[in-house]
Protein backbone atom coordinates (compact mmCIF):
# COMPACT_ATOMS: atom_id res chain seq x y z
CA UNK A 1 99.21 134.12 85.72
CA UNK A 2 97.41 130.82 86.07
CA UNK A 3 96.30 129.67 90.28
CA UNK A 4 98.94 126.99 90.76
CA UNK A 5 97.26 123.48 90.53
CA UNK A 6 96.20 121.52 93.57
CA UNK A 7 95.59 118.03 94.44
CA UNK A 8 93.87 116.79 97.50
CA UNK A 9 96.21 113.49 96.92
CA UNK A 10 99.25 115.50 97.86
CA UNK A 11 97.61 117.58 100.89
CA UNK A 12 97.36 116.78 104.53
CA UNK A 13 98.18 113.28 105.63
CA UNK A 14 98.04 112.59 102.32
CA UNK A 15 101.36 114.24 102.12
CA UNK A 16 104.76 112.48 101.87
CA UNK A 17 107.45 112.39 104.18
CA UNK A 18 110.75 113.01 103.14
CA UNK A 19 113.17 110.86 105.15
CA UNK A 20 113.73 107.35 106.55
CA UNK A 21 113.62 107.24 109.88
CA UNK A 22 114.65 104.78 112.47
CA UNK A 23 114.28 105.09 116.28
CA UNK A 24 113.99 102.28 119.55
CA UNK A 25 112.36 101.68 122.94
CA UNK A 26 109.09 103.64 121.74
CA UNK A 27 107.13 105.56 123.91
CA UNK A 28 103.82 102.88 125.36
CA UNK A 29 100.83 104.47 126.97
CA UNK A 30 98.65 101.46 128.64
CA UNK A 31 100.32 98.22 128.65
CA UNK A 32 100.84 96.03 125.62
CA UNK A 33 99.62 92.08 125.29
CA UNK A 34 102.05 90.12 125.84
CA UNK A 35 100.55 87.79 123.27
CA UNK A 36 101.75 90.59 120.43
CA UNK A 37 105.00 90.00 120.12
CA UNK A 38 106.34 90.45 115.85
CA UNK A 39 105.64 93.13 113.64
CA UNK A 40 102.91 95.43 112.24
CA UNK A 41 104.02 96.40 108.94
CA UNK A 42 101.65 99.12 106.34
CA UNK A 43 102.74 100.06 103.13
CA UNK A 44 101.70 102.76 100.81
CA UNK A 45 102.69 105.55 98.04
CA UNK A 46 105.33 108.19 99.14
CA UNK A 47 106.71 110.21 96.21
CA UNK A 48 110.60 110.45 96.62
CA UNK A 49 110.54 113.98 94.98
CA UNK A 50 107.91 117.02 93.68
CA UNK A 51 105.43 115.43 91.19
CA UNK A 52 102.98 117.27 88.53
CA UNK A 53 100.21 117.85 90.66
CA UNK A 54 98.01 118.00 87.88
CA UNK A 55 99.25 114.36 86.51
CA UNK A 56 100.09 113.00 89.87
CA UNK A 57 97.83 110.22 91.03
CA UNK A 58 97.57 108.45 93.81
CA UNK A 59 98.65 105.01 93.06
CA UNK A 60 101.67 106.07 91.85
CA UNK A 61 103.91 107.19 94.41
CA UNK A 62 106.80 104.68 95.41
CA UNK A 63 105.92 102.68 98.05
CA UNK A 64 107.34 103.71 101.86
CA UNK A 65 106.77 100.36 104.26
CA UNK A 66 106.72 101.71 108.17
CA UNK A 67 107.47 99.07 110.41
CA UNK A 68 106.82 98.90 114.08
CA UNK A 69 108.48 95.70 116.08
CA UNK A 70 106.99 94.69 119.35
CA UNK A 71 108.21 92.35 121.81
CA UNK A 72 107.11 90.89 124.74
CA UNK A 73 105.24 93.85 126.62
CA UNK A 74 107.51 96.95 124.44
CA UNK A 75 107.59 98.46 121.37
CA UNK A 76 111.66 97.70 120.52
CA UNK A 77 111.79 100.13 116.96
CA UNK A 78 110.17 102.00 114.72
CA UNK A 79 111.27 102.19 111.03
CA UNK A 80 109.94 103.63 107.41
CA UNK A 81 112.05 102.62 104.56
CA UNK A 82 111.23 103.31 100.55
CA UNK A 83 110.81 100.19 98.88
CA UNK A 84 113.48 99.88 96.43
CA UNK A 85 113.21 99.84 92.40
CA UNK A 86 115.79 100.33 90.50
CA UNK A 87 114.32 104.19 89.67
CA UNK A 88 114.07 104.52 93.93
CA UNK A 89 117.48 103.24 94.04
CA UNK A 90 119.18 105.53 91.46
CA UNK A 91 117.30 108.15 93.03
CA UNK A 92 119.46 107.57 96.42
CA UNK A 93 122.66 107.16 95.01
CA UNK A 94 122.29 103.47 95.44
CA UNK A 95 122.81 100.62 93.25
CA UNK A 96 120.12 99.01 91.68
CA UNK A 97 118.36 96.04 93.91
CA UNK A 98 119.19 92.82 92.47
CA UNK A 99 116.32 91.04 90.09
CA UNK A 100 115.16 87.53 89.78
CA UNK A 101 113.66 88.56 86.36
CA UNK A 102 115.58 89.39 82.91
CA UNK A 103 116.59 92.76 81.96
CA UNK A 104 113.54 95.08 80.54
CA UNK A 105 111.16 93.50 82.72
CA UNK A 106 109.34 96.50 84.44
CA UNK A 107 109.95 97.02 87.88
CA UNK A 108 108.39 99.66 90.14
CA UNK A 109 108.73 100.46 94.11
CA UNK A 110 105.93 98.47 95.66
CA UNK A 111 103.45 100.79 97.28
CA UNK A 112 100.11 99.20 97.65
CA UNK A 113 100.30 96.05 100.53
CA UNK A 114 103.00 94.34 102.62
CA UNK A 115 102.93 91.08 104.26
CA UNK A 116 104.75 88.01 105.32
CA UNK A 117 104.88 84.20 103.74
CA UNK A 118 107.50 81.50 103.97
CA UNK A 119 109.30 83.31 106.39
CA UNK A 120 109.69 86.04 103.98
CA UNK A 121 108.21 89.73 103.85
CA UNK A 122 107.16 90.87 100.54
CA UNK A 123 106.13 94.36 99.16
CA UNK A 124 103.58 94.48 96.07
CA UNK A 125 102.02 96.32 94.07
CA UNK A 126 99.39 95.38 90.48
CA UNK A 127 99.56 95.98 86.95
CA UNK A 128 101.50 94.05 86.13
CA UNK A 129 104.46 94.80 88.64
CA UNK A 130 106.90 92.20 90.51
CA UNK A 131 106.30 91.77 94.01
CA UNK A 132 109.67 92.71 95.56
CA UNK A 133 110.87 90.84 98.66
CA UNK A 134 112.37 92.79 102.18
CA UNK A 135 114.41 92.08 105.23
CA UNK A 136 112.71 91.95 108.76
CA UNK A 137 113.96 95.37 109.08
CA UNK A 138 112.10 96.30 105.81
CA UNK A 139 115.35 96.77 103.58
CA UNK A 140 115.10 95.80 100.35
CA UNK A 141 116.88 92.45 99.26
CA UNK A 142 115.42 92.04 95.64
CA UNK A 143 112.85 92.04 92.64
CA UNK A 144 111.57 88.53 93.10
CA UNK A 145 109.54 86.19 91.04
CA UNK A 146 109.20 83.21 93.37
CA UNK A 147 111.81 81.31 92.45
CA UNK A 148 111.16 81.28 88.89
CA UNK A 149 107.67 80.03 88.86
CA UNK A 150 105.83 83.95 88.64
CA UNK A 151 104.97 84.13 84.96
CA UNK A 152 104.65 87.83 84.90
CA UNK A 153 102.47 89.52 87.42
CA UNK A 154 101.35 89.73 91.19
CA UNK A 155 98.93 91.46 92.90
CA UNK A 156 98.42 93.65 95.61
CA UNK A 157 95.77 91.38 97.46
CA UNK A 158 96.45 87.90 98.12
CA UNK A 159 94.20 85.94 100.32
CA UNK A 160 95.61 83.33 102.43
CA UNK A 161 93.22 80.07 102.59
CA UNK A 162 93.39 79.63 106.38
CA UNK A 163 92.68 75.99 105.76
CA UNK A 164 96.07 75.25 103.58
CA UNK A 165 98.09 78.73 104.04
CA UNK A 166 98.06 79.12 100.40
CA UNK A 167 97.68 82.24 98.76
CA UNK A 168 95.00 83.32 96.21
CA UNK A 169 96.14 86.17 93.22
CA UNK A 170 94.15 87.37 90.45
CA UNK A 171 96.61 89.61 88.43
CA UNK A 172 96.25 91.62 85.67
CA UNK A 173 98.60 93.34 83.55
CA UNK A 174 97.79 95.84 80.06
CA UNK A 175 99.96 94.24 78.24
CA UNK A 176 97.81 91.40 78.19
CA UNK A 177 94.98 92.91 76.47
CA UNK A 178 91.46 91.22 77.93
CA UNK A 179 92.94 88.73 80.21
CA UNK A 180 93.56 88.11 83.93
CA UNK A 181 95.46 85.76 85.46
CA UNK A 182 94.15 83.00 88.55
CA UNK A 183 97.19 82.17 90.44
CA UNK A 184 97.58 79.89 93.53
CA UNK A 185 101.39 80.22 95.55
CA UNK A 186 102.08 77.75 97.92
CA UNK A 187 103.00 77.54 101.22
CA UNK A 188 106.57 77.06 99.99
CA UNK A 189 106.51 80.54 98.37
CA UNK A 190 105.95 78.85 94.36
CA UNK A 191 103.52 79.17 92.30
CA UNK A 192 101.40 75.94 91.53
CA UNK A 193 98.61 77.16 89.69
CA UNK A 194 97.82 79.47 86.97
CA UNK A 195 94.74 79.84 84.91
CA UNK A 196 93.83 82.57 82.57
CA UNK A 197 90.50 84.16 82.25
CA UNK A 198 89.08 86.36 78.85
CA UNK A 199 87.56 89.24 79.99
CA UNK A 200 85.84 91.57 77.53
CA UNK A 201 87.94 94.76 78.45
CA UNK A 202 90.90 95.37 80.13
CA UNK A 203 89.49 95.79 83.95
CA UNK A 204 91.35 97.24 86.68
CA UNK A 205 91.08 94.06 89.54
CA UNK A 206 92.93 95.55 92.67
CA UNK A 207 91.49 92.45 95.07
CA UNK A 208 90.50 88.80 94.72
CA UNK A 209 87.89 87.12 97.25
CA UNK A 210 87.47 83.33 97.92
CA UNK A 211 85.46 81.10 99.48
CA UNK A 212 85.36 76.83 100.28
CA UNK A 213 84.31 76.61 96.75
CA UNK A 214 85.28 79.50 95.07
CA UNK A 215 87.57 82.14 93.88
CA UNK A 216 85.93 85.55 92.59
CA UNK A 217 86.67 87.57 89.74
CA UNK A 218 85.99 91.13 90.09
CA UNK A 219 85.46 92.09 86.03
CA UNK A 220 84.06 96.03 86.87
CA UNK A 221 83.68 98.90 84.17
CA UNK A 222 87.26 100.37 85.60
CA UNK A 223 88.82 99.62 82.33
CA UNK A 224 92.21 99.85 80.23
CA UNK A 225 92.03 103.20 78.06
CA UNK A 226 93.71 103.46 75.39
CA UNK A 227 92.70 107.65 75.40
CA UNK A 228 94.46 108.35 78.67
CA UNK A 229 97.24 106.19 77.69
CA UNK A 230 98.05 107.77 74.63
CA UNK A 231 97.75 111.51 76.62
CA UNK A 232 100.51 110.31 79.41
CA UNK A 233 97.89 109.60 82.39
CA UNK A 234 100.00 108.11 84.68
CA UNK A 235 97.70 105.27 85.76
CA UNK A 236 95.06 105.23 82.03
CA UNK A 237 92.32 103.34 83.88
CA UNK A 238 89.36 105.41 83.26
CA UNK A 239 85.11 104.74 84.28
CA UNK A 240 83.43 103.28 81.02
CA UNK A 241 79.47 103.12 81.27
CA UNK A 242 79.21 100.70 78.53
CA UNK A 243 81.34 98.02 80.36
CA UNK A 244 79.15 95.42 81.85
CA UNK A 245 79.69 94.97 85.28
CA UNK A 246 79.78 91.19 86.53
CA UNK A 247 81.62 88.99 89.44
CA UNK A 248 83.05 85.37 87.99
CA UNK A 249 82.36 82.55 90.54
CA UNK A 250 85.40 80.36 89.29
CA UNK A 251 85.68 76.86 91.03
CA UNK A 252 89.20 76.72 92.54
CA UNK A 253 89.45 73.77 90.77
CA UNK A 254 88.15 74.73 87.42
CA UNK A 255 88.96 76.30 84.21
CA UNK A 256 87.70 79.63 83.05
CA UNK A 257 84.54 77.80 81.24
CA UNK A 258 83.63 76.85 84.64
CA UNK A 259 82.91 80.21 85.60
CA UNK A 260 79.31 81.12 86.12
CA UNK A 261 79.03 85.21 85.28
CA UNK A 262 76.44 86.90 87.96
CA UNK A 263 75.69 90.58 86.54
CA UNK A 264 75.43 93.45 89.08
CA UNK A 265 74.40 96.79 88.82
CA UNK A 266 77.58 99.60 87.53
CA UNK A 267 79.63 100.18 90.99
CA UNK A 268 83.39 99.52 91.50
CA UNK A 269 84.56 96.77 94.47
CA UNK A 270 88.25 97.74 95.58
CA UNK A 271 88.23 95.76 98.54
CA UNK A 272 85.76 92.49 99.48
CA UNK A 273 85.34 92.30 103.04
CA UNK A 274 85.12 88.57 102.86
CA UNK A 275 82.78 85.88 100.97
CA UNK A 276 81.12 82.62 102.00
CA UNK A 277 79.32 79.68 100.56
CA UNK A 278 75.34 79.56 101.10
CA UNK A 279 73.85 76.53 99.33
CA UNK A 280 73.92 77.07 95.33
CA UNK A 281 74.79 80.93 96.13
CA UNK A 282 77.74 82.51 97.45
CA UNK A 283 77.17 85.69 99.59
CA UNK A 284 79.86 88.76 99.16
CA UNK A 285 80.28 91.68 101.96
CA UNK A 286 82.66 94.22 99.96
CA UNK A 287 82.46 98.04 100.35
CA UNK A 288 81.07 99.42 96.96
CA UNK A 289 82.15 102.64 95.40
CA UNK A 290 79.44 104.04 92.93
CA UNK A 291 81.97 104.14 90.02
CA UNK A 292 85.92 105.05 89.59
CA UNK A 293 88.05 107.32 87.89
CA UNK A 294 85.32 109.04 86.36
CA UNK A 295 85.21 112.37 87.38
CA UNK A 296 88.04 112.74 89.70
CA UNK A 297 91.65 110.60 87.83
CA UNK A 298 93.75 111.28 90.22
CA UNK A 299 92.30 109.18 92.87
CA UNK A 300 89.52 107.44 94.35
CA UNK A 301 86.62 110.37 94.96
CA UNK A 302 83.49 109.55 93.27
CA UNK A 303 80.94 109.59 96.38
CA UNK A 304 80.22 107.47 99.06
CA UNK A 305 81.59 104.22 99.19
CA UNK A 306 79.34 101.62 101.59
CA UNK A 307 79.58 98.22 102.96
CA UNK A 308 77.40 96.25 101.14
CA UNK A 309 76.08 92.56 100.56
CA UNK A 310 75.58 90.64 97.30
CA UNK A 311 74.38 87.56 97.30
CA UNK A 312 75.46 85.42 93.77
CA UNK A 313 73.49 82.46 92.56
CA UNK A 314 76.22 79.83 91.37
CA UNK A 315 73.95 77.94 89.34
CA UNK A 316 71.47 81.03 87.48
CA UNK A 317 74.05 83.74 87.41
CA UNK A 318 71.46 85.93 89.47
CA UNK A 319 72.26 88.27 92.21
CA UNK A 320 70.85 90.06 94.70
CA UNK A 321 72.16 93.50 96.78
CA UNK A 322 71.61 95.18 99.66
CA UNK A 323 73.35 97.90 101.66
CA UNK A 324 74.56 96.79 105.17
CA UNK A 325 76.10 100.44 106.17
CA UNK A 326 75.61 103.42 104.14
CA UNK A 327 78.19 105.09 106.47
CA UNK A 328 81.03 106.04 104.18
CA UNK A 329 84.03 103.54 104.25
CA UNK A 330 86.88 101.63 103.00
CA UNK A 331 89.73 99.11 103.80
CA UNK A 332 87.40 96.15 105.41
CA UNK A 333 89.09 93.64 107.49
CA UNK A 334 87.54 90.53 109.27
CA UNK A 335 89.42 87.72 111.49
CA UNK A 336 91.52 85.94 108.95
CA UNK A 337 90.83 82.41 110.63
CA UNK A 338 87.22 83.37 108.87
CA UNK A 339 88.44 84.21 104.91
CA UNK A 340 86.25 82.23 103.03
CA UNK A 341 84.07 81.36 105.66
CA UNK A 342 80.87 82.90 107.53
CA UNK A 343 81.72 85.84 109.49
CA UNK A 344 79.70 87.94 111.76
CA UNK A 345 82.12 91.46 112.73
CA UNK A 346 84.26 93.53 110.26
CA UNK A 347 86.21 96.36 110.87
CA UNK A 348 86.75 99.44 108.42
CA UNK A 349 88.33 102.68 108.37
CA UNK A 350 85.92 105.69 108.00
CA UNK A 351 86.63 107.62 104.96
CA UNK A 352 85.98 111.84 104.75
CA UNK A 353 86.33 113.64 101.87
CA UNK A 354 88.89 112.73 99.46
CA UNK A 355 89.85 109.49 101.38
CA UNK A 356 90.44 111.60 104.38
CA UNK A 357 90.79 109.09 107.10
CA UNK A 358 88.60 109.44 110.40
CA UNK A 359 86.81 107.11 112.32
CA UNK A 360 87.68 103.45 113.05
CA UNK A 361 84.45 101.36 112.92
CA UNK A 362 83.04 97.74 113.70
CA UNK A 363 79.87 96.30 112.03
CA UNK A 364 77.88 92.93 113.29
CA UNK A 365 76.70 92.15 109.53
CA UNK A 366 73.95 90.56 111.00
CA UNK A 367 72.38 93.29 112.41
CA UNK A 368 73.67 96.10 110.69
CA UNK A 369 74.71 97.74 114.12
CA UNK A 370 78.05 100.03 113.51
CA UNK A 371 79.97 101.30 116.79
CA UNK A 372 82.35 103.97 115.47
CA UNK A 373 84.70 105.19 118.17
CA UNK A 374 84.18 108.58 119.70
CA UNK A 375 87.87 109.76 119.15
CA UNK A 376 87.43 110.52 115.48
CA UNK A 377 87.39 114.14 115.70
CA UNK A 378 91.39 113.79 117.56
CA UNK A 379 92.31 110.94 115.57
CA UNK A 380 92.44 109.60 111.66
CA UNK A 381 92.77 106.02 111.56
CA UNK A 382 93.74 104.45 108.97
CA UNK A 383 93.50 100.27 108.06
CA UNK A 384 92.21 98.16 110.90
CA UNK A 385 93.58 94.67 111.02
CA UNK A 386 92.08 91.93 114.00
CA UNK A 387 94.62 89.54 115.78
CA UNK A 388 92.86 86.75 118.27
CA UNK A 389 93.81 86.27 121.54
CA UNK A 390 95.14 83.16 120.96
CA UNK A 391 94.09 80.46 118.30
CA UNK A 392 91.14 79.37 120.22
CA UNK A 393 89.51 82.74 120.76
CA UNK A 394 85.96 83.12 119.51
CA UNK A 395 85.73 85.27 116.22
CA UNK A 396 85.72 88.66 118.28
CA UNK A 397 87.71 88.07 121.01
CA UNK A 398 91.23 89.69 120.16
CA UNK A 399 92.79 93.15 119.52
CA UNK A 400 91.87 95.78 117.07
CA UNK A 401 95.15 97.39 115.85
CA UNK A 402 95.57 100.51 113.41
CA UNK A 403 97.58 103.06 112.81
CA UNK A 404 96.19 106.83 113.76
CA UNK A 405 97.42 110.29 112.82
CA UNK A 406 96.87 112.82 116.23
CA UNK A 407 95.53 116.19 115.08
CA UNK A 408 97.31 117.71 118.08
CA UNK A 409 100.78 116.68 118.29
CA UNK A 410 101.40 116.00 114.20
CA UNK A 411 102.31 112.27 115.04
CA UNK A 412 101.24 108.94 114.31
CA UNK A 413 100.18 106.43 116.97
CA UNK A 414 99.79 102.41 116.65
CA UNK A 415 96.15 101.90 118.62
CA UNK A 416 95.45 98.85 120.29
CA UNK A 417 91.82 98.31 121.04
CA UNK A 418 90.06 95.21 122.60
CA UNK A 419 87.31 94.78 120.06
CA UNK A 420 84.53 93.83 122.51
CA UNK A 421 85.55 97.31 124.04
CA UNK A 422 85.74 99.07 120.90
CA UNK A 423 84.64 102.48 122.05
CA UNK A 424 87.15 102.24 124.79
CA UNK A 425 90.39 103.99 125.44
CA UNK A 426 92.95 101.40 123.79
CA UNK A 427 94.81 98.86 126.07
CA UNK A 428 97.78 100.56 124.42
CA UNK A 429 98.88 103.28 122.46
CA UNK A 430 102.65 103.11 120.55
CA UNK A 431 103.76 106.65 120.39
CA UNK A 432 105.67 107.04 116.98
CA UNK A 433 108.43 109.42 116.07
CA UNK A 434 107.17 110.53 113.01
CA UNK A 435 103.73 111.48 110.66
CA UNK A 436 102.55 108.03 108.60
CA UNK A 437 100.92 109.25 105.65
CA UNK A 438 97.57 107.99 105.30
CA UNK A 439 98.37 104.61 102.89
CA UNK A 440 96.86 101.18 101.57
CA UNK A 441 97.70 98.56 103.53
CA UNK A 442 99.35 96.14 106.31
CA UNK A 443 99.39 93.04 108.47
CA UNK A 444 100.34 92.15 111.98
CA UNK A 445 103.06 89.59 111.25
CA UNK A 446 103.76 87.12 114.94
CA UNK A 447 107.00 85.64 115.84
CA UNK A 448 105.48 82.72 115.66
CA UNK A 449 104.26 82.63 111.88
C-alpha cells in the first residue's frame, strides 16, 4: 500500500481551524496605547473541509478573516469568520451571499488580504476573483463590484496613495489571455481609471507598487499554463525559464505605450516593500524569491527569498540589483504615510522552511542593519504592520503589531512592540482564544479612518 501523501501546506500552523469562534474582554498582558483604538483584521486560506493533499495548494483554501477589536486601553472581542462564497455558503447550510455581479460570474471566498476603504471592509483575493465586502464584525454582506464600475477583476494588493487616499490595482485574470489590467478606485469606493497592458504571457501579478510618478508592473516568468490547466492543478501557474523577466514603469497618467520595460535577472517579486522616485530612475525594495512554482506547486518553497533593491532607469530601461538582507523573508511592510515615497525602516516576517513563520524583523535600508527579536524560538510571527503614534510622528516612531503563534500554550497572541524598542518585551500582548493559522495578510483599521 502506497505512504499516504503529505503536504507541508496542510501541517503545523499551516493547518486549518475548524470553527468560528467569537469571545470578549480578552486577556491584556502590559498595557495597551490608548491611541489604538479600531481593529486589526488578517485574512488568509482555511479549507472548510479535507482537501487532496496531493492537489491541494496553498492559495486555495477559502479565506477565514480573524478580527481583533480594541478600544480605548482593552481588547473588547475576538472573532474568525469564513468569508462567504456562494460554495462557503452552501457548505454551511446557508444561503448564498447576495452579488452585485450577473449570474455565472465566478465567485470564490476571499482568502488572500483584508482591509478597510469608504467606511467599508473588504475581503479579496486575484485571478480574476470579486473582492467581496464584510460587516465590522467580519460577516459577510455581499459579492461586490463597486457599485458597478469593477469591470471584472480585483486584486489582492491595493496600495493606497497617502497623498489622495486612492487605491492602486493591477489585476489579472486567465481569461484574458496576455493582458493585465491598471485600475485606480477612488476615495468614494468607484473605479475611475482603467488601462490595459499586453503582456507577452499570462503572468501571475499578486502585488502592484507605486511611486509620485509611477505605477509598476510586475510581468515575472510565473506564467498561465495551459499543461497544468488541462491536468486539474488547482492554481496552473507554473515557473517558465523562457519568460523574460521585466518591471513596467507606467506613468500614472499614461497609456501602456508609455511604459518604459527595465529587464531584470529570472526571480519572482510577491510582495514590493515600497518604491520611490530618484531622478530619471526609480528605486524598488521588494523581497525576491529565486523563482516560483517550479519545483514545489503546491506553494511558495523554492529557496531563500531576500530583501532586495533594484534600482530602474526610467529613461534607458536599465537596472541595477543588490541584496539588502540575505536573511530569509517575506510579507514587507513600511509606514504607509511613506508608500511611494523614500523610506528608511521596513519590517518583515522571518520565513523557515516551507513558509514556516519565525522571527519578526526590522531593517534600516540604509545600512543594511537587521534587529530580529530574540523570542523567535517561543514565538512565530506572522505579518508585521506599523501604526504612528499619531500623524506627526517621525517615520519610526509608532507600534509594531503582528500576530504570533506561542509554541507553549497552542495559542495565538496580537504583539505590540514599540519599534525603536524592537527587541523589547511588547508594551502589550492580546491573549487570543484560539490558534491563527499562519496566513497572507492584514491592516490595523482606526476608529478614526
Amino acid at each position: 500500500m502506497a505512504a499516504p501523501v503529505s503536504n507541508p501546506f496542510l501541517e503545523q500552523n499551516l493547518a486549518p481551524v475548524t470553527e468560528e469562534l467569537t469571545a470578549y474582554d480578552l486577556k491584556v498582558t502590559g498595557q495597551l496605547p490608548e491611541q489604538l483604538t479600531g481593529r486589526y483584521m488578517r485574512n488568509g486560506p482555511n479549507p472548510m473541509a479535507d482537501v487532496d493533499p496531493d492537489r491541494y495548494h496553498w492559495f486555495v483554501g477559502a479565506g477565514m478573516v480573524h478580527g481583533i477589536r480594541l478600544e480605548i486601553g482593552n481588547a473588547r472581542w475576538y472573532r474568525n469568520r469564513w468569508v462567504r462564497s456562494p460554495e462557503v455558503a452552501a457548505s454551511l447550510g446557508e444561503p448564498a451571499p447576495q452579488s452585485d455581479w450577473p449570474a455565472g460570474h465566478g465567485a470564490f471566498a476571499a482568502n488572500t488580504n483584508v482591509f478597510a476603504h469608504n467606511g467599508k471592509t473588504i475581503a479579496s483575493v486575484e485571478a480574476g476573483f470579486p473582492p467581496i465586502e464584510l460587516t465590522d464584525e467580519l460577516e459577510t454582506v455581499k459579492i461586490t463590484n463597486f457599485d458597478g464600475t469593477l469591470p471584472h477583476a480585483f486584486s489582492a494588493h491595493p496600495k493606497r496613495d497617502p497623498h489622495t487616499g486612492e487605491l492602486h490595482v493591477m489585476t489579472y485574470w486567465w481569461g484574458w489571455g496576455n493582458q493585465l489590467q491598471y485600475i485606480v478606485v477612488g476615495v468614494d469606493g468607484r473605479v475611475k481609471h482603467t488601462l490595459d497592458i499586453p503582456v507577452p504571457g499570462g503572468p501571475m501579478v499578486h502585488d502592484i507598487a507605486i511611486t509620485e510618478r509611477y505605477a509598476l508592473v510586475f510581468d515575472l516568468p510565473c506564467v498561465f499554463s495551459l499543461e497544468a490547466a488541462t491536468a486539474g492543478a488547482s492554481l496552473p501557474y507554473r515557473w517558465d525559464n523562457d519568460y523574460e523577466a521585466r518591471i513596467g514603469l507606467l506613468p500614472r497618467n499614461g497609456v501602456a505605450q508609455d511604459i518604459t520595460w527595465c529587464p531584470i535577472d529570472p526571480c519572482y517579486i510577491f510582495h514590493p516593500m515600497n518604491a520611490y522616485d530618484d531622478g530619471d530612475s526609480v528605486v524598488l525594495d521588494a523581497v525576491r524569491h529565486p523563482r516560483m512554482f517550479d519545483r514545489e506547486t503546491r506553494g511558495p518553497d523554492e529557496g531563500a527569498a531576500t530583501l532586495d533593491r533594484w534600482v530602474l532607469n526610467g529613461i534607458d530601461g536599465s537596472s541595477t540589483h543588490d541584496t539588502i538582507s540575505d536573511v530569509a523573508q517575506e510579507f514587507p511592510r513600511v509606514d504607509e504615510r511613506l508608500i511611494g515615497q523614500r523610506h528608511r525602516f521596513g519590517y518583515t516576517a522571518g520565513i523557515g522552511q516551507v513558509f514556516a513563520q519565525d522571527a519578526l524583523m526590522k531593517t534600516d535600508v540604509d545600512s543594511g542593519e537587521v534587529e530580529r527579536r530574540s523570542d523567535s524560538d517561543r514565538y512565530g510571527y506572522g505579518e508585521p504592520v506599523f501604526i504612528p503614534r499619531d500623524a506627526e510622528a517621525a517615520e519610526d516612531d509608532g507600534w509594531v503589531m503582528a500576530l504570533r503563534l506561542d509554541s507553549q500554550t497552542g495559542l495565538s497572541e496580537l504583539a505590540v512592540i514599540d519599534a525603536q524598542r524592537f527587541d523589547e518585551d511588547p508594551v502589550a500582548v492580546v491573549h487570543l482564544p484560539a490558534r491563527v493559522p499562519n496566513g497572507f495578510h492584514g491592516n490595523w483599521v482606526p476608529d478614526r479612518s
